[in-house]
C-alpha atoms as a PDB file:
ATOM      1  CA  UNK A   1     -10.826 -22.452   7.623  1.00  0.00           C
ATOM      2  CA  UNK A   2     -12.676 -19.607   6.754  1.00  0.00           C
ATOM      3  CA  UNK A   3     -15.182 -17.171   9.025  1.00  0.00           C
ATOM      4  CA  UNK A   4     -17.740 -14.888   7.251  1.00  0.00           C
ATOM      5  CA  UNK A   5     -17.824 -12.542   9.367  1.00  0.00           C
ATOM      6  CA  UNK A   6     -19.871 -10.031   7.088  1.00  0.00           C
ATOM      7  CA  UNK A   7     -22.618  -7.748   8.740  1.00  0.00           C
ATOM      8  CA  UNK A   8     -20.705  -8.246  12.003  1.00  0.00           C
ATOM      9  CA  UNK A   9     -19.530  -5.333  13.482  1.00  0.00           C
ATOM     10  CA  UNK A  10     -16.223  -5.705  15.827  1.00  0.00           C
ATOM     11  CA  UNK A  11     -15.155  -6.949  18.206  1.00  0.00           C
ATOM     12  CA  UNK A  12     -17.597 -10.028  17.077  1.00  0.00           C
ATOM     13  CA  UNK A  13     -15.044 -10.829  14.176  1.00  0.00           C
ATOM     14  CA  UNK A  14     -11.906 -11.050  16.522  1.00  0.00           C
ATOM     15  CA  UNK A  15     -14.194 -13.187  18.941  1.00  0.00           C
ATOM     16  CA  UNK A  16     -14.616 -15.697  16.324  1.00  0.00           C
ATOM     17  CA  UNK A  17     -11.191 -16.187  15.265  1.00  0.00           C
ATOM     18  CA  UNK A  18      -9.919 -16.165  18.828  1.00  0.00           C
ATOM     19  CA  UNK A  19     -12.698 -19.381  19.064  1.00  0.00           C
ATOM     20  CA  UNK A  20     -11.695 -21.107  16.136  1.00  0.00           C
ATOM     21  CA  UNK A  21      -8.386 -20.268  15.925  1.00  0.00           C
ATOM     22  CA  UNK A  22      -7.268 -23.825  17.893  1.00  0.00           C
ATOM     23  CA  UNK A  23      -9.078 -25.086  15.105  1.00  0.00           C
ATOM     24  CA  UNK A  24      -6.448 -25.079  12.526  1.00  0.00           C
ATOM     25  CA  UNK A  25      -3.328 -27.114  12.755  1.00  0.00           C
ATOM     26  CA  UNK A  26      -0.030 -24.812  14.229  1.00  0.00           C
ATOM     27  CA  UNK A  27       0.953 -23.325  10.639  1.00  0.00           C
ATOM     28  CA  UNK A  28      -2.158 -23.605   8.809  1.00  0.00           C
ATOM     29  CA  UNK A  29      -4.825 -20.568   8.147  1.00  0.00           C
ATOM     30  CA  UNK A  30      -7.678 -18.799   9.665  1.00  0.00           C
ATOM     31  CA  UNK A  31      -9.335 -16.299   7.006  1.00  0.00           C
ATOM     32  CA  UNK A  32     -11.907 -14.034   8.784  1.00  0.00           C
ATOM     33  CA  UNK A  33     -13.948 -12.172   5.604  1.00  0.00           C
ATOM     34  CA  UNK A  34     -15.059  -8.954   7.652  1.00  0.00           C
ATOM     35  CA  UNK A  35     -16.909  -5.564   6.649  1.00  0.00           C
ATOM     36  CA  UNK A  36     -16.831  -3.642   9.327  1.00  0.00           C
ATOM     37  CA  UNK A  37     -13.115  -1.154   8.542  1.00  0.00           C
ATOM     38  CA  UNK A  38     -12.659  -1.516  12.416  1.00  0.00           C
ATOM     39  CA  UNK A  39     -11.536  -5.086  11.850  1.00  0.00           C
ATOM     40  CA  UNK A  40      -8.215  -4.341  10.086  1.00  0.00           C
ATOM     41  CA  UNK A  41      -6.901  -2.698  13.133  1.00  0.00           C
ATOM     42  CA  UNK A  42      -8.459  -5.518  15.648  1.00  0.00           C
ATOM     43  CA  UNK A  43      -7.285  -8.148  13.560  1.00  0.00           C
ATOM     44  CA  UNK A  44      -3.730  -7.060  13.272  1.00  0.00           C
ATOM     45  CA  UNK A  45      -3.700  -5.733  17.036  1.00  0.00           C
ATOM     46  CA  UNK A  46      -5.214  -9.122  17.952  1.00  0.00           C
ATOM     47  CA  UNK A  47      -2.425 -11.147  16.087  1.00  0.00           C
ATOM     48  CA  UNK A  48       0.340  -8.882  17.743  1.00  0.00           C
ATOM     49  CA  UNK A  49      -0.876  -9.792  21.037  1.00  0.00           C
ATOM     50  CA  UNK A  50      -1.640 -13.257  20.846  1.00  0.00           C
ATOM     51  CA  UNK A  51       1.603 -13.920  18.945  1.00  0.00           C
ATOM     52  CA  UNK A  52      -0.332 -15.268  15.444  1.00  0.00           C
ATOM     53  CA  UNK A  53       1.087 -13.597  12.042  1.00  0.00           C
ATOM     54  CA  UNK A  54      -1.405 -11.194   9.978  1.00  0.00           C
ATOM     55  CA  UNK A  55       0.192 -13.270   6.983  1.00  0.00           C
ATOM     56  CA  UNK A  56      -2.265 -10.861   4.559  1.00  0.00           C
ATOM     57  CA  UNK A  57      -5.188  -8.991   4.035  1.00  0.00           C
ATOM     58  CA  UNK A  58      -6.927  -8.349   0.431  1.00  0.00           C
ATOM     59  CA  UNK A  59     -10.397  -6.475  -0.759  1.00  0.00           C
ATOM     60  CA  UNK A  60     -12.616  -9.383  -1.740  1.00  0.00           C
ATOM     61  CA  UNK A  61     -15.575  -7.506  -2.992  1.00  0.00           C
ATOM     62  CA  UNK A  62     -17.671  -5.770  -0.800  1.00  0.00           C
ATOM     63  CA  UNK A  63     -15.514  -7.344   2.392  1.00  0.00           C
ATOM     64  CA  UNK A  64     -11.744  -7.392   3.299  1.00  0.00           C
ATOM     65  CA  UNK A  65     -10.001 -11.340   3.509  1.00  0.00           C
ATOM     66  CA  UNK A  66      -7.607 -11.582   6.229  1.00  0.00           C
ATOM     67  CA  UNK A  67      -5.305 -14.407   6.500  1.00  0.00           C
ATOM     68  CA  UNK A  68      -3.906 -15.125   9.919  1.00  0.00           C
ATOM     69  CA  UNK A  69      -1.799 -18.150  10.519  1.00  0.00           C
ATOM     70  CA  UNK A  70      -1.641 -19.822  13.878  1.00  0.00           C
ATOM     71  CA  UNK A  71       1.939 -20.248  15.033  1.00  0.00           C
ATOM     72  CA  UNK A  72       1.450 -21.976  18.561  1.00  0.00           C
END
């Protein structure tokens, strides 16, 4: 699954994958493709909290990709 998330300035990114991250199969992917710089710290802090990995994060353009994997 993957969330475009450009233009949206945080929290709004985190919101989204928190919704949709019951989406995806325990193991599989969530990538959230965010702008906004605040969402590398959200993102990671979010995935420390809720117990998800931060499997990766990589410059796709003008946006950052970040690939979160749900593990329960």
């Amino acid at each position: 699954m993957r969330l475009d998330m450009r233009g949206r300035l945080c929290p709004v990114p985190v919101i989204e994958l928190a919704r949709h991250i019951s989406d995806v199969a325990i193991g599989e992917t969530v990538t959230v493709l965010a702008d906004d710089p605040a969402a590398a710290t959200d993102i990671a802090a979010w995935c420390l909290m809720r117990d998800h990995e931060l499997v990766s994060s990589a410059d796709e353009g003008d946006a950052t990709a970040y690939e979160v994997r749900r593990l329960h």
